[in-house]
PDB file of N, CA and C in Angstrom:
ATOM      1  N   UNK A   1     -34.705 -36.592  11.617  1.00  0.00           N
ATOM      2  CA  UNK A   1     -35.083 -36.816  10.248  1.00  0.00           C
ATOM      3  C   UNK A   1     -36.412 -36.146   9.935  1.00  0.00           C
ATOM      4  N   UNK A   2     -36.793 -36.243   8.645  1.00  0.00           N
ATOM      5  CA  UNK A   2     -37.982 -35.618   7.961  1.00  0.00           C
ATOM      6  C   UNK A   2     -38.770 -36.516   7.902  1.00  0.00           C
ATOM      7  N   UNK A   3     -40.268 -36.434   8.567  1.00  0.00           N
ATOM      8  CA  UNK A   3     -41.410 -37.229   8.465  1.00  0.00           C
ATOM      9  C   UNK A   3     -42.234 -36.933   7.676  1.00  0.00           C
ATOM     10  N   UNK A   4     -43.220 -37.601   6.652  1.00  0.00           N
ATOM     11  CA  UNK A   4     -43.740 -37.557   5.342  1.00  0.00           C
ATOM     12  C   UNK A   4     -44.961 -37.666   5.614  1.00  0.00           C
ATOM     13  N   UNK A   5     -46.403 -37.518   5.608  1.00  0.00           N
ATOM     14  CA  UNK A   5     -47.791 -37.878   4.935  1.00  0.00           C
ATOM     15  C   UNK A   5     -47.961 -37.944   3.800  1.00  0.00           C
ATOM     16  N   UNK A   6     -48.419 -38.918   3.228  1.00  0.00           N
ATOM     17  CA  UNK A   6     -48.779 -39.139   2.203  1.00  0.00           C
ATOM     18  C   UNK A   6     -50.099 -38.590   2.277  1.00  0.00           C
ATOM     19  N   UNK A   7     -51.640 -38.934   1.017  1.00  0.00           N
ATOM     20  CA  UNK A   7     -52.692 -38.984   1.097  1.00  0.00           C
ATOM     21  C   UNK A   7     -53.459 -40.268   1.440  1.00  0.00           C
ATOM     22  N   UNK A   8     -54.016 -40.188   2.217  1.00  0.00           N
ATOM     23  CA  UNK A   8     -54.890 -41.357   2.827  1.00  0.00           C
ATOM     24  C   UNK A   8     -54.185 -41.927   4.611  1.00  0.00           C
ATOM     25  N   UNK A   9     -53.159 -41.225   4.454  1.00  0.00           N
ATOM     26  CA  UNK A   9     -52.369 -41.808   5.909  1.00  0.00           C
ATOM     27  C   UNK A   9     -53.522 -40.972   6.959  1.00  0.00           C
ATOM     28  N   UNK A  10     -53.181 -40.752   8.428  1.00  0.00           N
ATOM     29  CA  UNK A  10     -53.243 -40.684   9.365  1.00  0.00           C
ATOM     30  C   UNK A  10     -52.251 -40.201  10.292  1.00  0.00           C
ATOM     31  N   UNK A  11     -52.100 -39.560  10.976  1.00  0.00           N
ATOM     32  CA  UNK A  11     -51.180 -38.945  11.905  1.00  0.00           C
ATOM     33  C   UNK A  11     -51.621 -37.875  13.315  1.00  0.00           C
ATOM     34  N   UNK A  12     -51.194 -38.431  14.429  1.00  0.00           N
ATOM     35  CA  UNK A  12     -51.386 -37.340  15.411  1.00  0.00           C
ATOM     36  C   UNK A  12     -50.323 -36.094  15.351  1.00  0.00           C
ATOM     37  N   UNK A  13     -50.342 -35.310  16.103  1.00  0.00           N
ATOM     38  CA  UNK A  13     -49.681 -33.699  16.269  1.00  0.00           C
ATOM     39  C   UNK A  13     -50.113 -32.917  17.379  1.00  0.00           C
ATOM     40  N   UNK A  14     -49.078 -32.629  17.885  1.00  0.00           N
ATOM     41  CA  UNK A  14     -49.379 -31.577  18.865  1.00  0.00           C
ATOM     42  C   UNK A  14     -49.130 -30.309  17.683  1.00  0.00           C
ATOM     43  N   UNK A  15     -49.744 -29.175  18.138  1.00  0.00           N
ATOM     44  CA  UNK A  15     -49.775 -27.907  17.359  1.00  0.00           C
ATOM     45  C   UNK A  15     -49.933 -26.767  18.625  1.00  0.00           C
ATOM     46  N   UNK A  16     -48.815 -26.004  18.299  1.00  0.00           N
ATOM     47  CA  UNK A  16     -48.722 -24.513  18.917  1.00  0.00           C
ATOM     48  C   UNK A  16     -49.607 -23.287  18.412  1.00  0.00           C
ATOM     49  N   UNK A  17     -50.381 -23.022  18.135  1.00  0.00           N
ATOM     50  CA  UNK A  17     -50.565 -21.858  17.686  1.00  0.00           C
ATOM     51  C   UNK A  17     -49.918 -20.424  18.100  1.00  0.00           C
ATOM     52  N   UNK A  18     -49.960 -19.700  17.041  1.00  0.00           N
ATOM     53  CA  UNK A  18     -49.096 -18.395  16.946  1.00  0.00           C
ATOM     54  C   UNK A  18     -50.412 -17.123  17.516  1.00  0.00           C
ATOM     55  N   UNK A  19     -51.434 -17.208  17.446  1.00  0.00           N
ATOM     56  CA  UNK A  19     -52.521 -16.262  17.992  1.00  0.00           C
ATOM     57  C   UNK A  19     -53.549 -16.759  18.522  1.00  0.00           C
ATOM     58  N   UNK A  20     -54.154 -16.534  20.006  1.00  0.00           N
ATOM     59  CA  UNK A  20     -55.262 -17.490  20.262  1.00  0.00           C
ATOM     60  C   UNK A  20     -56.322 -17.433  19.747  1.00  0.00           C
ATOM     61  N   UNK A  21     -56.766 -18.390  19.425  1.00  0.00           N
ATOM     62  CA  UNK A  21     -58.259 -18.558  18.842  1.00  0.00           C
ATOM     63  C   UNK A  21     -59.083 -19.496  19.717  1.00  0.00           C
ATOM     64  N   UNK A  22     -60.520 -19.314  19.628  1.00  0.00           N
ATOM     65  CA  UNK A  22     -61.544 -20.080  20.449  1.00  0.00           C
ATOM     66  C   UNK A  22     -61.375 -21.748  19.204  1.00  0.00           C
ATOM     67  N   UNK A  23     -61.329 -22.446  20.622  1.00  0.00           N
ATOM     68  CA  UNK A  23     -61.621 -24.022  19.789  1.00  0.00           C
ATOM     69  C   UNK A  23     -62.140 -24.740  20.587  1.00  0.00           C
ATOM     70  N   UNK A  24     -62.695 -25.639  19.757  1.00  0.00           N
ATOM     71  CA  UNK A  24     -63.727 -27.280  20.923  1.00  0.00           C
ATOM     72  C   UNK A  24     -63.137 -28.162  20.267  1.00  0.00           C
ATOM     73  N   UNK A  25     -63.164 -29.515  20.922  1.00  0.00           N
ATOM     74  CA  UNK A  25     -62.888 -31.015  20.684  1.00  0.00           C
ATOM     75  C   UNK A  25     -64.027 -30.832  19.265  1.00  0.00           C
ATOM     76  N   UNK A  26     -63.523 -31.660  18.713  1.00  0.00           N
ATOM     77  CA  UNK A  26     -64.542 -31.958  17.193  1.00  0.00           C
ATOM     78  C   UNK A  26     -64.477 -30.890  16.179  1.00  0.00           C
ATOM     79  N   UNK A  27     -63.419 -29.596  16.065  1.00  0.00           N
ATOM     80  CA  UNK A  27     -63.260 -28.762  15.555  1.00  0.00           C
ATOM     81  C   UNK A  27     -62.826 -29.150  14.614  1.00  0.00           C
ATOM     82  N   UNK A  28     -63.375 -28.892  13.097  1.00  0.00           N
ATOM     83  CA  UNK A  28     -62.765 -29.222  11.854  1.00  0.00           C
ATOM     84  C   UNK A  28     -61.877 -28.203  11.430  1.00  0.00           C
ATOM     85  N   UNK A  29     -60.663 -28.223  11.135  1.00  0.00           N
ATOM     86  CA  UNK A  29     -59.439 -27.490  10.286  1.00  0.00           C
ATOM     87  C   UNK A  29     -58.828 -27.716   9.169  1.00  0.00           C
ATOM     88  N   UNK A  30     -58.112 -26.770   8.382  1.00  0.00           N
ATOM     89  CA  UNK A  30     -56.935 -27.139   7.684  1.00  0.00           C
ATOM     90  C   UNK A  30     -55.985 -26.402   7.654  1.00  0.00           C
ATOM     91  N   UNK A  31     -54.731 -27.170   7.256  1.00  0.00           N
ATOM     92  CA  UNK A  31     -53.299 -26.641   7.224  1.00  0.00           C
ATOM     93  C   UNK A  31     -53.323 -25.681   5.709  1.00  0.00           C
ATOM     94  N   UNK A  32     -52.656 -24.604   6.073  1.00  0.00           N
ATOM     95  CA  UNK A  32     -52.515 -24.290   4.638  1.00  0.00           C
ATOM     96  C   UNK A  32     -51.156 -23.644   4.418  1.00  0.00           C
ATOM     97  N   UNK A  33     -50.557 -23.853   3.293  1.00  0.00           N
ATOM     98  CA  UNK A  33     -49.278 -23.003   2.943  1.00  0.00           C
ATOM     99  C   UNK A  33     -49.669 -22.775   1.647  1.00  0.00           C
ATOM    100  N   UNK A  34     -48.567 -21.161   1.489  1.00  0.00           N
ATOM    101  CA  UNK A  34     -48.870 -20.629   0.582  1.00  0.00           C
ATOM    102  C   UNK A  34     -50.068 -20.608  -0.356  1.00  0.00           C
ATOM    103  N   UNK A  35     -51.398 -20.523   0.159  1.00  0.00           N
ATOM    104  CA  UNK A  35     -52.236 -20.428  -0.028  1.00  0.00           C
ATOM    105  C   UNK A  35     -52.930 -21.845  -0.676  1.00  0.00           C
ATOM    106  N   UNK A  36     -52.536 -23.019  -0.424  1.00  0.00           N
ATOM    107  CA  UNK A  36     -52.936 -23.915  -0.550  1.00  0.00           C
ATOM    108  C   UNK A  36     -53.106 -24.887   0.443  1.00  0.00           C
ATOM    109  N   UNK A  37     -54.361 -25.534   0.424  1.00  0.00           N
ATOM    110  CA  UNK A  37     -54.474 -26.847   1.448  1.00  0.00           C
ATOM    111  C   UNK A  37     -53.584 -27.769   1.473  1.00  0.00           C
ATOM    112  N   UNK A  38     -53.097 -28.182   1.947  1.00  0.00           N
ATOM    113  CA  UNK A  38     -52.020 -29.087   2.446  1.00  0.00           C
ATOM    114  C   UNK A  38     -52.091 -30.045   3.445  1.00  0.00           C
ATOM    115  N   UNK A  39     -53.202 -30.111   4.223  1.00  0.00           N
ATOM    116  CA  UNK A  39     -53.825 -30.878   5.365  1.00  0.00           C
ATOM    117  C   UNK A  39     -55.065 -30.431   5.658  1.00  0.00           C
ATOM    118  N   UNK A  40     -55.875 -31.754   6.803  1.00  0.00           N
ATOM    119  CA  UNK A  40     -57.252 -31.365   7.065  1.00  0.00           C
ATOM    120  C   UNK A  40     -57.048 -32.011   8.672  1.00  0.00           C
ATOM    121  N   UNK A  41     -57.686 -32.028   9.087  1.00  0.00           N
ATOM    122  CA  UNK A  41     -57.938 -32.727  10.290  1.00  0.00           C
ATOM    123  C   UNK A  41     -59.498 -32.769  10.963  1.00  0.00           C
ATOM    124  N   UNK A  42     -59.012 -32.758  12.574  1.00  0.00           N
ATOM    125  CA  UNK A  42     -60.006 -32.692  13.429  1.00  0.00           C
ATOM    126  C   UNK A  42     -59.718 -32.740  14.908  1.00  0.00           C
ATOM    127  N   UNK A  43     -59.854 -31.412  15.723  1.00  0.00           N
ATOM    128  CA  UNK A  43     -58.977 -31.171  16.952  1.00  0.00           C
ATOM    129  C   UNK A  43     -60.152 -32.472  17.821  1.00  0.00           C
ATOM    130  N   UNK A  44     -58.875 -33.178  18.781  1.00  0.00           N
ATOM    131  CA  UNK A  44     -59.629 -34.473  19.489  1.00  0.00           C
ATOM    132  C   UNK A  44     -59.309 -33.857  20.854  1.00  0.00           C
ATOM    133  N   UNK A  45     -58.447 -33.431  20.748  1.00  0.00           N
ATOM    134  CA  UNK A  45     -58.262 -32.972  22.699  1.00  0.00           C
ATOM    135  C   UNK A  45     -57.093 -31.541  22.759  1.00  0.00           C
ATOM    136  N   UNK A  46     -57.902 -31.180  23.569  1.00  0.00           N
ATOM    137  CA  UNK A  46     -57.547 -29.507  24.098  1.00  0.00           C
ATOM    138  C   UNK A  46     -56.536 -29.803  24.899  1.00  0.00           C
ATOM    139  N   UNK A  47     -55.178 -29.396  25.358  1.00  0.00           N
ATOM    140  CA  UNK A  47     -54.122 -29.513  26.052  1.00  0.00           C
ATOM    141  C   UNK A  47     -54.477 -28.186  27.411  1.00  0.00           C
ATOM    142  N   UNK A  48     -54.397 -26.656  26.607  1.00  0.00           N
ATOM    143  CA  UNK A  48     -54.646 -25.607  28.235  1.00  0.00           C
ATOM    144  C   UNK A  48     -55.470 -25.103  27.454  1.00  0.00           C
TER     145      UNK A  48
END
């Protein structure tokens, strides 16, 4: 099935990236499609 966020929720994610980039724990991001924000976060733990 299809899982939803609303605004104000919360949610973990694993995320693949498509090109490597340098990152640290406490790294602020956002999701964007089609040229709009669509999410924000904050990377908590590095996997490799």
């Amino acid at each position: 099935g299809t899982e939803m966020c609303i605004p104000g929720d919360n949610t973990e994610m694993v995320v693949e990236l498509i090109h490597p980039i340098a990152m640290e724990d406490g790294l602020r991001f956002a999701i964007r499609e089609g040229g709009r924000t669509v999410g924000a976060g904050r990377v908590t733990k590095i996997l490799k």
